[in-house]
N, C-alpha and C. Protein backbone atom coordinates (compact mmCIF):
# COMPACT_ATOMS: atom_id res chain seq x y z
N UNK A 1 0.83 -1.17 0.00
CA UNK A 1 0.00 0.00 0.00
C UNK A 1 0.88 1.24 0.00
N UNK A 2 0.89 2.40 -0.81
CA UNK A 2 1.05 3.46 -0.87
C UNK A 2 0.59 4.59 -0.03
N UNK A 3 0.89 5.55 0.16
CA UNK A 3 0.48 6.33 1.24
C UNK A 3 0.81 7.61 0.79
N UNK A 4 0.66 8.98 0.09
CA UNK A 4 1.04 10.21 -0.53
C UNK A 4 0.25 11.29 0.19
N UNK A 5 1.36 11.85 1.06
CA UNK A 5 0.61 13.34 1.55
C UNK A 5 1.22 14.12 1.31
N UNK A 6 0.35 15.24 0.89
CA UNK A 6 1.35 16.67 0.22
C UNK A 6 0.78 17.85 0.96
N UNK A 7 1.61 18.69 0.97
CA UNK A 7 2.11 19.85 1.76
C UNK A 7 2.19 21.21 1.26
N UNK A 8 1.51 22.20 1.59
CA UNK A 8 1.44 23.32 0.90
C UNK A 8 2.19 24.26 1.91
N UNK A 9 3.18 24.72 2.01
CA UNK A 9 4.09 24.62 2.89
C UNK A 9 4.92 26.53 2.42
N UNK A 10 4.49 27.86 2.60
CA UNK A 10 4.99 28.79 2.68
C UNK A 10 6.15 29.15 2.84
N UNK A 11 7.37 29.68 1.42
CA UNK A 11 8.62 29.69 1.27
C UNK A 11 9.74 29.39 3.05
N UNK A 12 8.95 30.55 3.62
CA UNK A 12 9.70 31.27 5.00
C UNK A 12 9.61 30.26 5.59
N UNK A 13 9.01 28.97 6.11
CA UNK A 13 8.57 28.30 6.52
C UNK A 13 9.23 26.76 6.15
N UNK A 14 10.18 26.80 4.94
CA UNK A 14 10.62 25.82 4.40
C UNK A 14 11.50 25.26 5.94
N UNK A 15 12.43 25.39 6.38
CA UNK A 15 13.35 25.49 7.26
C UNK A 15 12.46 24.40 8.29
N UNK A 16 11.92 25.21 8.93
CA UNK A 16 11.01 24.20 10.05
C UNK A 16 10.17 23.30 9.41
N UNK A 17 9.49 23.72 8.19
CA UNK A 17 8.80 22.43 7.88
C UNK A 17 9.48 20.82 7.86
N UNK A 18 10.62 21.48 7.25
CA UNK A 18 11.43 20.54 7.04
C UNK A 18 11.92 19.03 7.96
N UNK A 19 12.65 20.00 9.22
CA UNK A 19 12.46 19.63 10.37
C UNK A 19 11.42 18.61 10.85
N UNK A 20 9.74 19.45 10.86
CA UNK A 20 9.04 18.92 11.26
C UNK A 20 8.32 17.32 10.09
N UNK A 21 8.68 17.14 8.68
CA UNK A 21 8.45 16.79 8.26
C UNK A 21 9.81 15.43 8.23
N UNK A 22 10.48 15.44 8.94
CA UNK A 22 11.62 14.26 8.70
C UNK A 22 11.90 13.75 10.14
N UNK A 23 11.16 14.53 11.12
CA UNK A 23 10.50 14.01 12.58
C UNK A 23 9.60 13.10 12.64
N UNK A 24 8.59 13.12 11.67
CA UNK A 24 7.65 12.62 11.03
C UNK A 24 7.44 11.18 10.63
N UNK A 25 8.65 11.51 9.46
CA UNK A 25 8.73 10.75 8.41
C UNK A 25 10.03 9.15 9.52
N UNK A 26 11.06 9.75 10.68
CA UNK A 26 11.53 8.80 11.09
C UNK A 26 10.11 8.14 12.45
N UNK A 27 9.61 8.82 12.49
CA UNK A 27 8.43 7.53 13.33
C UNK A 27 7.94 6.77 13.00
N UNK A 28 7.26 7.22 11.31
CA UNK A 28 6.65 6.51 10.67
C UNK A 28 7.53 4.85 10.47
N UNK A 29 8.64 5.63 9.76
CA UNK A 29 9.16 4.35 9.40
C UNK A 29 10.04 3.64 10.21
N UNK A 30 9.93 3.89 11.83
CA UNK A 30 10.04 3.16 12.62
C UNK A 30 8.41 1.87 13.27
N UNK A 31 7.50 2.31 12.76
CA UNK A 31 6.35 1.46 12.54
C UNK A 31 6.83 0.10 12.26
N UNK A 32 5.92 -1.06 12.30
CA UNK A 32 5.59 -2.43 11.94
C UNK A 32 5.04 -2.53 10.86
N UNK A 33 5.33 -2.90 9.83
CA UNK A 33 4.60 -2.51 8.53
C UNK A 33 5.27 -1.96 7.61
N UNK A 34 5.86 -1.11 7.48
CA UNK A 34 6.86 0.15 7.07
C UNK A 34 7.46 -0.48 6.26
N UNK A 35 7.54 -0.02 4.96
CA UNK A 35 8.63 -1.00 3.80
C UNK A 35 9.15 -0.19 3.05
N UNK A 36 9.15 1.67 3.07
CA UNK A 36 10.03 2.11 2.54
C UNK A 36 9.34 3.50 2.28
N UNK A 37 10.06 4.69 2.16
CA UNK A 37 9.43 5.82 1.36
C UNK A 37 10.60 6.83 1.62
N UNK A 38 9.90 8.18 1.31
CA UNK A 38 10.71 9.29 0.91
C UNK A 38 10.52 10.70 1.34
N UNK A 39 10.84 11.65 1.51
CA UNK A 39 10.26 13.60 1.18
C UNK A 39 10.70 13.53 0.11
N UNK A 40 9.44 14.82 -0.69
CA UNK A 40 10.02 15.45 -1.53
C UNK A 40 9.45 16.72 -1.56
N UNK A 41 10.58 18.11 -2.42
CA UNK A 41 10.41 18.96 -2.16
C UNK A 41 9.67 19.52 -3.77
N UNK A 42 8.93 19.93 -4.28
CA UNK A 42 8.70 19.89 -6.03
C UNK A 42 9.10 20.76 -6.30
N UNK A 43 10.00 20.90 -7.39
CA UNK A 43 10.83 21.35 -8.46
C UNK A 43 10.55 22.43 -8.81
N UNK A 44 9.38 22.21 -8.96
CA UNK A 44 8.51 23.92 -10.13
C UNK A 44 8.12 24.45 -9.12
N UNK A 45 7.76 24.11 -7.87
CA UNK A 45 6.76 24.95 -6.69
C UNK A 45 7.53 24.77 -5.49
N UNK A 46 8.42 25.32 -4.86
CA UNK A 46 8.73 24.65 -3.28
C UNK A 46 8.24 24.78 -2.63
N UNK A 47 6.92 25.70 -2.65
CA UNK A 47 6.18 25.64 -1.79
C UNK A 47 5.31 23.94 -1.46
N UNK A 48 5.49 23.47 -2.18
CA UNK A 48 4.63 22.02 -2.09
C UNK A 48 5.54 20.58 -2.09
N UNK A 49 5.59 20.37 -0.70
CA UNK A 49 6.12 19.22 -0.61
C UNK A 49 5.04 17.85 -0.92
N UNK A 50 6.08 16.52 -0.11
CA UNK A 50 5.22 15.16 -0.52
C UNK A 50 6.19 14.47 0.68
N UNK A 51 5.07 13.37 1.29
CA UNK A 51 5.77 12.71 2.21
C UNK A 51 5.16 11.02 1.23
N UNK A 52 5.85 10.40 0.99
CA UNK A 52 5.24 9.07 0.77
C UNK A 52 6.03 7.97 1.42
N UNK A 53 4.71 7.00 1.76
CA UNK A 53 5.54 6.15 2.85
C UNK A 53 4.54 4.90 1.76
N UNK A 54 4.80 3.33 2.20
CA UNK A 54 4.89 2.39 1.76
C UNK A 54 4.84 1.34 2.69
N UNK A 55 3.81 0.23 2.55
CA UNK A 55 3.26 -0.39 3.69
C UNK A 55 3.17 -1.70 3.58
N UNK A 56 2.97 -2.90 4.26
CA UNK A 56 2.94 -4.18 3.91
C UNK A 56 1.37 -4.26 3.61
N UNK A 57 0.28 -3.63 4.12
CA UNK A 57 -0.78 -3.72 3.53
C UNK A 57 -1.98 -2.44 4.80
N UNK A 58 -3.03 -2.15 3.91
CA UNK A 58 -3.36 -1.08 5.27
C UNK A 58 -3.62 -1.61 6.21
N UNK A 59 -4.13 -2.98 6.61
CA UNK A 59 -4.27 -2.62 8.38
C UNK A 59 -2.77 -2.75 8.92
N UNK A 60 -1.45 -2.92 8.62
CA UNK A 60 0.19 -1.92 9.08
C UNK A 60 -0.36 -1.16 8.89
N UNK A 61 -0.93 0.12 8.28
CA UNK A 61 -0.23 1.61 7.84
C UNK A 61 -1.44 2.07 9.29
N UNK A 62 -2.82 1.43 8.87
CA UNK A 62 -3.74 2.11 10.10
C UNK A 62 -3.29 1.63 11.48
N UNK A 63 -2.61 0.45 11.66
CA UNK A 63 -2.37 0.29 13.18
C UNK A 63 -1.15 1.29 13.49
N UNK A 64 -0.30 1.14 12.65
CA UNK A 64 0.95 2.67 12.85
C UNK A 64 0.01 3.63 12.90
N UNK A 65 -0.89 4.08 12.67
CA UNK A 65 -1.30 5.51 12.73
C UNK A 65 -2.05 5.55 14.45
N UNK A 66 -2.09 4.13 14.74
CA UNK A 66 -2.76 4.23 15.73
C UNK A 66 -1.91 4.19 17.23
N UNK A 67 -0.61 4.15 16.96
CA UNK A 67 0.27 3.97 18.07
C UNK A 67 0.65 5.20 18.72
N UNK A 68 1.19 5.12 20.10
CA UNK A 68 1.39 6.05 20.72
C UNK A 68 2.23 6.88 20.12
N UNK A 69 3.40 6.48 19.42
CA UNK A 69 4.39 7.19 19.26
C UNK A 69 4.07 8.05 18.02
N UNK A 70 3.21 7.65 16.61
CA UNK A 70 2.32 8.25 15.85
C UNK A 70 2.13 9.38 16.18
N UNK A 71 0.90 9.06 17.01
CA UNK A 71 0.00 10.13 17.34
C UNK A 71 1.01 10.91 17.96
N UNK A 72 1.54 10.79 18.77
CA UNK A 72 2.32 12.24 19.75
C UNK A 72 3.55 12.64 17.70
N UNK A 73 4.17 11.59 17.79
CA UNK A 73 5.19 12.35 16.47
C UNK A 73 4.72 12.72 15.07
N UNK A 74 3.50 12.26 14.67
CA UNK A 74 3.27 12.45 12.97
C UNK A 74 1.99 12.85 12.71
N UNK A 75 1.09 12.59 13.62
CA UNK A 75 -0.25 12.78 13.60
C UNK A 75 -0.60 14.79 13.06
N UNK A 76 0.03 15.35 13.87
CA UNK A 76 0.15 16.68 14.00
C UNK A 76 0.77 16.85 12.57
N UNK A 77 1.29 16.35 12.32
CA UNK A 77 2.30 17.06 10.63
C UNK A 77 1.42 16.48 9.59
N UNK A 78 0.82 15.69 9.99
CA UNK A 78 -0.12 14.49 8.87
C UNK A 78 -1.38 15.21 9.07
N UNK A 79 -1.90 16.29 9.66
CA UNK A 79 -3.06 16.92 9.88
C UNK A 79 -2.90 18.05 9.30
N UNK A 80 -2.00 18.74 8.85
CA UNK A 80 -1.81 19.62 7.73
C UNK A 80 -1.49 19.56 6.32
N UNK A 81 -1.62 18.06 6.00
CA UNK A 81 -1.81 17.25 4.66
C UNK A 81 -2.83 18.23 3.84
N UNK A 82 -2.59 18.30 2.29
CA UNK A 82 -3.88 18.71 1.58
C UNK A 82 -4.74 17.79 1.76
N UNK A 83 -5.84 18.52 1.92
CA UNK A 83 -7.22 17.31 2.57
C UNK A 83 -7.35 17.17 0.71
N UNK A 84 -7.41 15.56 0.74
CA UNK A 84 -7.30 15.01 -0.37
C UNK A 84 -6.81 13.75 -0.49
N UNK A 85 -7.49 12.80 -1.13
CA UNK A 85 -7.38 10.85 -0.43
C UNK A 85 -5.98 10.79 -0.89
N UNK A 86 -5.15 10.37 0.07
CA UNK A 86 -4.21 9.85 0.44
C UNK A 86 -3.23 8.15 0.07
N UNK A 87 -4.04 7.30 0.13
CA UNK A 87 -3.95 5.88 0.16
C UNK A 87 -4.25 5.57 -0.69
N UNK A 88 -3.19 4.59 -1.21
CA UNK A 88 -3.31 4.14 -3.29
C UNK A 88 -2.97 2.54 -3.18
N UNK A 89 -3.70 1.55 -3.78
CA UNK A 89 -2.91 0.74 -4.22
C UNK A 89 -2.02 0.55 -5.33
N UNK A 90 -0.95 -0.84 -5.03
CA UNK A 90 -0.14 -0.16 -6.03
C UNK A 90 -0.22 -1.65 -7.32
N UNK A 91 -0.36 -0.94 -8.30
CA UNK A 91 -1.06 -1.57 -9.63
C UNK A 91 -0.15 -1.89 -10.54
N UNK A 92 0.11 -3.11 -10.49
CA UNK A 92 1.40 -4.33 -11.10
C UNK A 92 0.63 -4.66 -12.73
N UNK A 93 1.54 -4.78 -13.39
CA UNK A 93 0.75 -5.60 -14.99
C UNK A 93 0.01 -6.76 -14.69
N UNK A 94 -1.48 -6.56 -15.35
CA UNK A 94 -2.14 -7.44 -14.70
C UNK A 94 -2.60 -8.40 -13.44
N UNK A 95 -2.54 -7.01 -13.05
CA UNK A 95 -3.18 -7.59 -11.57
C UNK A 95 -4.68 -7.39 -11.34
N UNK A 96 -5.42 -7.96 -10.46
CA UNK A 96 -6.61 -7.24 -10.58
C UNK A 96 -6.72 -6.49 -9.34
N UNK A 97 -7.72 -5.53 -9.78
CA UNK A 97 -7.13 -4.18 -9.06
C UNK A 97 -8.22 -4.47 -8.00
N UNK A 98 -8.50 -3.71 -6.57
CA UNK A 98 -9.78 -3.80 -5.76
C UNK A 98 -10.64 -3.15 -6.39
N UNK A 99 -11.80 -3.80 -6.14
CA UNK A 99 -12.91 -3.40 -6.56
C UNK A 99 -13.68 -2.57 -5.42
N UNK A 100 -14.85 -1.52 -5.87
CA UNK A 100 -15.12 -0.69 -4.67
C UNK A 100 -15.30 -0.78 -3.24
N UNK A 101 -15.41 -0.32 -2.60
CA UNK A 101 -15.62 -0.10 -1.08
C UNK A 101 -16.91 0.40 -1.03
N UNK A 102 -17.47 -0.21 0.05
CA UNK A 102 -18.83 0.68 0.44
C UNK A 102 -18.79 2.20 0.21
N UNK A 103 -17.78 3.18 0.34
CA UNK A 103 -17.85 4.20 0.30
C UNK A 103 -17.95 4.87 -1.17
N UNK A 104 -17.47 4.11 -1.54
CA UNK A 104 -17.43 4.23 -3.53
C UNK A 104 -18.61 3.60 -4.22
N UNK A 105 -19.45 3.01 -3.75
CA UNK A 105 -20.70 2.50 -3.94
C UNK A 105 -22.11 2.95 -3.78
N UNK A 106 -22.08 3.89 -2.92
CA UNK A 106 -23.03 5.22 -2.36
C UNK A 106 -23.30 6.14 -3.28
């Protein structure tokens, strides 16, 4: 499972975001589950970062979100995400892909 949160993040502000975004990013991937990811800062805009993290499947990524150390270290930086779905599967040649969720069915 994939995981992409992006950041609209004000020039002056780069400095601490930064900080606060690689505080973040080492809790996460101190999690159970955790299989790899990255920051990034975009090229054309610096104002807009990206945190993507990478999961053995979501219930890892939701039980990490649910741990103590989460919530006190990433929860807060992950709450200033662009509100905008987040969580992707990731889509191999011919695979079959999930089919909807109750929420996509409504």
């Amino acid at each position: 499972m994939l995981v992409v949160n992006r950041f609209r993040v004000p020039e002056d502000d780069g400095d601490a975001f930064r900080g606060d975004i690689e505080a973040a990013f080492a809790v996460l991937a101190a999690q159970r589950g955790y299989v790899g990811g990255g920051i990034g800062r975009n090229l054309d805009d610096p104002t807009l970062w990206v945190l993507t993290t990478t999961w053995e499947n979501v219930g890892a990524y939701r039980r990490a979100l649910s741990t103590y150390d989460v919530k006190m270290g990433a929860v807060r930086l992950l709450s200033r995400a662009i509100d905008e779905p987040s969580a992707y599967e990731p889509v191999e040649p011919g695979a079959v892909l999930n089919v909807g969720s109750a929420r996509s069915l409504g």
